[in-house]
Structures are given as structure tokens and as C-alpha cells.
Protein backbone atom coordinates (compact mmCIF):
# COMPACT_ATOMS: atom_id res chain seq x y z
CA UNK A 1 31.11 16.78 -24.41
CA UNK A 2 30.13 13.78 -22.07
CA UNK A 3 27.72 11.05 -23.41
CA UNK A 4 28.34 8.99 -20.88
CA UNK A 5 25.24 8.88 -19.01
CA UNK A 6 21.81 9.17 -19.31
CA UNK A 7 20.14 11.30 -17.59
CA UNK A 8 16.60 11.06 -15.62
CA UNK A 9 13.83 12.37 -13.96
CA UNK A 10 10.20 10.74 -12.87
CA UNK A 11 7.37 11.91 -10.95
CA UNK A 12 4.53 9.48 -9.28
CA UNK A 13 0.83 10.55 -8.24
CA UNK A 14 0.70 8.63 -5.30
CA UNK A 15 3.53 7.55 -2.19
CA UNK A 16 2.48 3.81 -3.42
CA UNK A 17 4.24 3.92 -6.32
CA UNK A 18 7.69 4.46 -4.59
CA UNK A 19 9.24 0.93 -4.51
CA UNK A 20 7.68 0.17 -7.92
CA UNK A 21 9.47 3.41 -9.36
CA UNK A 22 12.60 1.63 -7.71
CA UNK A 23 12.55 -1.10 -8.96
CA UNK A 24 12.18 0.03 -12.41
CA UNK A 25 15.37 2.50 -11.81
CA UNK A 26 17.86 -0.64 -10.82
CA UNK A 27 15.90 -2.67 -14.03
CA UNK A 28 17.02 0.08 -16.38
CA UNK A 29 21.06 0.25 -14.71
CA UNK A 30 20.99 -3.45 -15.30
CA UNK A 31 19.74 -2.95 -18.86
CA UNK A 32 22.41 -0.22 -19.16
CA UNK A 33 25.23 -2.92 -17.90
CA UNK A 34 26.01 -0.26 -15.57
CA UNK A 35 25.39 1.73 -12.06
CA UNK A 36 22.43 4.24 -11.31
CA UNK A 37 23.71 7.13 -9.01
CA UNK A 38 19.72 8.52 -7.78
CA UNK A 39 17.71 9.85 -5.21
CA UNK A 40 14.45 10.58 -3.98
CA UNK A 41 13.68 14.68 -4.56
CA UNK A 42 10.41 14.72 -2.06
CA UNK A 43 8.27 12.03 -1.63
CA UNK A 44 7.08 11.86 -5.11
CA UNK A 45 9.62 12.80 -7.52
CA UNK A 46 13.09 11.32 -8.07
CA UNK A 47 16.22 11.75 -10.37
CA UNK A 48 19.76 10.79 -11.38
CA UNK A 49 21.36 9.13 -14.05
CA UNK A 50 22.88 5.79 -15.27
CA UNK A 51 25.93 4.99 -15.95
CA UNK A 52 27.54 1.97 -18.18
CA UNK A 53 31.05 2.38 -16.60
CA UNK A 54 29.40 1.88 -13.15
CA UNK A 55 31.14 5.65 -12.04
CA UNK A 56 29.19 7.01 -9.03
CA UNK A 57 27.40 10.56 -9.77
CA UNK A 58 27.94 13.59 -7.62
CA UNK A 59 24.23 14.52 -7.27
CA UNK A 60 24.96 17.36 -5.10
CA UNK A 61 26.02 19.37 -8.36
CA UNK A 62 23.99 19.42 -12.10
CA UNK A 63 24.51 15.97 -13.90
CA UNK A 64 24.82 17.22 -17.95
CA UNK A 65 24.64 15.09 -20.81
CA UNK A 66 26.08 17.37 -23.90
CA UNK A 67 27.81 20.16 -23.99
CA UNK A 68 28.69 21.94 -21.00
CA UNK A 69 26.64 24.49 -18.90
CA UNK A 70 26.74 28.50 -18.53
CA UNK A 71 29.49 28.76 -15.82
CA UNK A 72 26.67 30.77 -13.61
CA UNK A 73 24.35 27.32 -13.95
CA UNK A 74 26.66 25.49 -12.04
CA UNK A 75 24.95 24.90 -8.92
CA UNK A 76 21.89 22.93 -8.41
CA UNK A 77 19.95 25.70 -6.80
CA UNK A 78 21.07 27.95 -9.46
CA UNK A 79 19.34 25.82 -11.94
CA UNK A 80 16.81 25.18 -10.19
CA UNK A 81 15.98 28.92 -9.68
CA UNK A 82 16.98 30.07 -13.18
CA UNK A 83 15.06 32.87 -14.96
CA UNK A 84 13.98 32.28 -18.60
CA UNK A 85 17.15 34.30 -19.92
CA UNK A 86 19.34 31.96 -17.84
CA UNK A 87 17.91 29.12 -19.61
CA UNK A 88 17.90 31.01 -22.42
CA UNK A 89 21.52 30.89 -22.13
CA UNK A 90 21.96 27.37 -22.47
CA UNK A 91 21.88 27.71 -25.96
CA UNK A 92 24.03 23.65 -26.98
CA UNK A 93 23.91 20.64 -27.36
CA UNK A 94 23.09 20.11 -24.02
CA UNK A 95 20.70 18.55 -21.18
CA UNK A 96 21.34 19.18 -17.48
CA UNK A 97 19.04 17.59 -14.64
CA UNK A 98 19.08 19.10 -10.75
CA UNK A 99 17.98 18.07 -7.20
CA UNK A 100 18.22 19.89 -4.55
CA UNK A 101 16.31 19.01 -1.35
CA UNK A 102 12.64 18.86 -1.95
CA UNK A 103 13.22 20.17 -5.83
CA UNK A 104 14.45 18.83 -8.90
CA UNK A 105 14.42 20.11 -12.64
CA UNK A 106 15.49 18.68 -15.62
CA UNK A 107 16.34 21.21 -19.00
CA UNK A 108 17.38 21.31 -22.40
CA UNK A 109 19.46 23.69 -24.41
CA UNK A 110 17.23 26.39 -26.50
CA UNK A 111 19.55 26.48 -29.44
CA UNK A 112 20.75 22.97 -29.53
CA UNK A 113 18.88 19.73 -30.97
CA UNK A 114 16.25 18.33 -28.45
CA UNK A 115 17.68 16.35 -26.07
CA UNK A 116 14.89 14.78 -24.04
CA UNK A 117 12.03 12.82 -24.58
CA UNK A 118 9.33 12.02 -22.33
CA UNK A 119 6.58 9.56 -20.94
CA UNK A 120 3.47 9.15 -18.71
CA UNK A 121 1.60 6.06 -17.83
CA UNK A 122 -1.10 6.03 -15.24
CA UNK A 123 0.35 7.21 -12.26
CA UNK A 124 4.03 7.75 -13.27
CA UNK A 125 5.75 10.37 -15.62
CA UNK A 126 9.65 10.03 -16.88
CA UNK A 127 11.61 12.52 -18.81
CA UNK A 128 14.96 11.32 -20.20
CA UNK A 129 18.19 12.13 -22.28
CA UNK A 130 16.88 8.33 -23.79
CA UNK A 131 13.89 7.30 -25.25
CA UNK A 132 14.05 3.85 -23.81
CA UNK A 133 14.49 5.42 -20.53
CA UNK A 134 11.29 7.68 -20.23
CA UNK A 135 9.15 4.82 -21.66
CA UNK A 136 10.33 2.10 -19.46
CA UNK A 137 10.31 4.61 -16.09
CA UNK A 138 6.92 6.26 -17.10
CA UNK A 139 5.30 2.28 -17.88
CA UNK A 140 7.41 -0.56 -17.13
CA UNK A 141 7.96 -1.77 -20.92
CA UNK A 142 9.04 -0.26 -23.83
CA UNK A 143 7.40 -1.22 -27.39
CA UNK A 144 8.23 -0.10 -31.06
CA UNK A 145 5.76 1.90 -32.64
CA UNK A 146 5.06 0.68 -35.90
CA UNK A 147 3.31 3.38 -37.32
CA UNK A 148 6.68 5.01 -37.07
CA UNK A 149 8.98 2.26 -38.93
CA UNK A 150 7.69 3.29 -42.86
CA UNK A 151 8.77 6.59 -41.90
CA UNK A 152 12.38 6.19 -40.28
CA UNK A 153 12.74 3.41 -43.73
CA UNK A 154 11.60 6.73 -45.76
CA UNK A 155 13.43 8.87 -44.57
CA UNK A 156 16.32 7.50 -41.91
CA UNK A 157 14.60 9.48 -38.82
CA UNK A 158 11.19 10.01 -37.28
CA UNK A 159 10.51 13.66 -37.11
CA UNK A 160 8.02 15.43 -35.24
CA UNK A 161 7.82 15.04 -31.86
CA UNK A 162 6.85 11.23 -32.67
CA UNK A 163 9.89 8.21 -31.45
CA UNK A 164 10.09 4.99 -32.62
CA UNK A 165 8.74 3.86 -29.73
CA UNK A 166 4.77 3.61 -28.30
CA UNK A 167 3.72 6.69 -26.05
CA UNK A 168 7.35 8.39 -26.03
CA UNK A 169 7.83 11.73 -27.64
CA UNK A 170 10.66 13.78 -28.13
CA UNK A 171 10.66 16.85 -26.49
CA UNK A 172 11.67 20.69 -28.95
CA UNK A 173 14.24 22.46 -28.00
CA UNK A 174 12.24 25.65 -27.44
CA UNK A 175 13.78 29.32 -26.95
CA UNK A 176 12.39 30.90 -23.42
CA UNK A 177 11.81 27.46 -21.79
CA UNK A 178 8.71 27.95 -19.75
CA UNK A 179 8.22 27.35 -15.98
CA UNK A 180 6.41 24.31 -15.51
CA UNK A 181 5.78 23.70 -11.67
CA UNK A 182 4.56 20.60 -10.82
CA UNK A 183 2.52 18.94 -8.19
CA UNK A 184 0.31 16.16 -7.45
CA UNK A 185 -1.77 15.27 -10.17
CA UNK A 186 -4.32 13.16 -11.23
CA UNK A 187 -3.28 9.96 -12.46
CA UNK A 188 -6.52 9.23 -14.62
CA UNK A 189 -6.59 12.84 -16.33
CA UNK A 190 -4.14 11.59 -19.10
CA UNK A 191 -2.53 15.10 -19.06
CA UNK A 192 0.26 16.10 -16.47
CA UNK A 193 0.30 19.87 -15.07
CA UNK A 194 3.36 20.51 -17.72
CA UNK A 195 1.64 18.59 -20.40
CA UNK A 196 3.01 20.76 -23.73
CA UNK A 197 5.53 22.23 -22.04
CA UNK A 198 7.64 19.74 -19.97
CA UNK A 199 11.31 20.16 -22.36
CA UNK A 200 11.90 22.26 -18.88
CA UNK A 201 9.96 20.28 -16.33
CA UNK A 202 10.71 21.43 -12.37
CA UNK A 203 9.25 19.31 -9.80
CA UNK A 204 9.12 20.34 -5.97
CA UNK A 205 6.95 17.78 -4.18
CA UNK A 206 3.42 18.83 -2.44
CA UNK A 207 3.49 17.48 1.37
């Protein structure tokens, strides 16, 4: 099972938000202590991971966090393209993100515990294997919530889709993960194409 990274993926409504997206990619490897191996998927969409040992990411080939993928899921592509039985069949522990040219996906195992969580401020969207990922990508700052604390003292977690931190949500594992294409959106709608349905989010770019 590899923990040893956590995985990402971010969307922006607008070219303009490119370098800020950057910069808040090498903020969150420095927070990490480690290396982020990422790229660009388009011109509005990019994904990778970060690392704490500083190891370098093939991003040619699925990055998982968890348990290991269907053999057949292999390939970027593959992923990419999977039907809802293929996803279906990733039935762990398990979160696997994808890019491949202009595309990019990132999914979560249908029998498993959810594994992602996810965030959207203004013009920029995160999903993550982290909570303190998606919120810092999605708005530049993470905060607790503190509606949440009486119920994590209750009872040691905070169920629900609700985090312990502001405007990040944890994302059900969900069997028959639907398709949730995604293009450019508008940034003062409060509600992204995939909104309710992003635990498999697949981004390929408009031009």
C-alpha cells in the first residue's frame, strides 16, 4: 500500500490564474518538507502529487495513493477512458490520479473508504488524497471549522461529508462513479459542472 504521497488535481476558470495556481503547488511541497512532481494537463487544469522524501513521480503512468490498481487500469489513457464497470472495479482502499495530454482524472475506489476530499474558491477547484491540500489549492489558506470541533470531541471523527476544515468536504466512495466532464466554468456560479459528483472528476481542457 503506498502512503507516501499525496495526490492532486486543480482546475482554474480563467488562463490568469496559472502562475497563482503555481505558486500555491511549490507552497504546499514546501509545507510537505518535500518535492512536487506536476504538470500542466491543458491550459486550465493541472495535477501531480507531493512527495516528503523529495522522490520524483513518473507522471507518464497513474500516481495511486492506497491500494493498488486493477492490472487493466494501468495506463493513463486507460483510466482516463474507463467505463463505469472499470471503475467499478477499483473496489480498495485506493485513489489513483491521471494525465495524459490535454486530459486528466482523478478517482476513488467504490468499495473502499473515501479517499478524496475537495475544494472550490472563486475561480479555482482542488481535489485531493488531503484535506489540507484541496483547501489550500482551491483558496490559498486553510482554516479549522469550528462548527466541526464539538463533534470530532464527541465522537473522535467528523462524519458526513463535513472536514474539520472551512469549505473542504470529503468526497463518498460511491459504487458506479459517474462521468463528470469538465470545462470552463463560471467562477461566480458557486457550483462547478461536477458539483455532487466530483469523487470521479475528469478534466480535458476547452481551447
Amino acid at each position: 500500500m503506498s502512503l507516501d504521497r499525496c495526490l492532486f488535481l486543480a482546475r482554474i476558470a480563467h488562463e490568469s490564474e496559472r502562475p497563482e495556481l503555481e505558486r500555491r503547488v511549490l507552497r504546499l511541497a514546501r509545507f510537505h518538507g518535500g518535492r512536487a512532481s506536476w504538470r500542466w494537463a491543458g491550459e486550465l487544469a493541472a495535477g501531480g502529487s507531493v512527495r516528503p522524501d523529495g522522490a520524483i513521480e513518473d507522471l507518464d503512468a497513474p500516481l495511486v495513493f492506497g491500494e493498488p490498481l486493477p492490472a487493466d487500469l494501468g495506463r493513463s489513457d486507460r483510466l482516463i477512458d474507463a467505463s463505469k464497470a472499470k471503475l467499478r472495479a477499483i473496489d480498495g482502499a485506493t485513489a489513483a490520479l491521471a494525465l495524459d495530454g490535454d486530459r486528466a482524472c482523478i478517482v476513488a475506489g467504490a468499495g473502499g473508504p473515501g479517499m478524496l476530499y475537495h475544494a472550490m474558491s472563486g475561480p479555482i477547484e482542488a481535489w485531493s488524497t488531503h484535506a489540507v491540500a484541496a483547501g489550500w489549492l482551491a483558496s490559498g489558506e486553510v482554516a479549522v471549522d469550528p462548527s466541526a470541533l464539538p463533534v470530532q470531541i464527541a465522537a473522535d471523527f467528523v462524519g458526513g461529508a463535513r472536514t474539520l476544515l472551512r469549505d473542504v468536504r470529503a468526497l463518498p466512495r460511491r459504487c458506479g462513479s459517474p462521468r463528470a466532464r469538465t470545462g470552463r466554468r463560471d467562477p461566480t456560479s458557486g457550483r462547478s459542472p461536477s458539483a455532487g459528483r466530483p469523487w470521479t472528476s475528469r478534466t480535458r481542457t476547452a481551447t
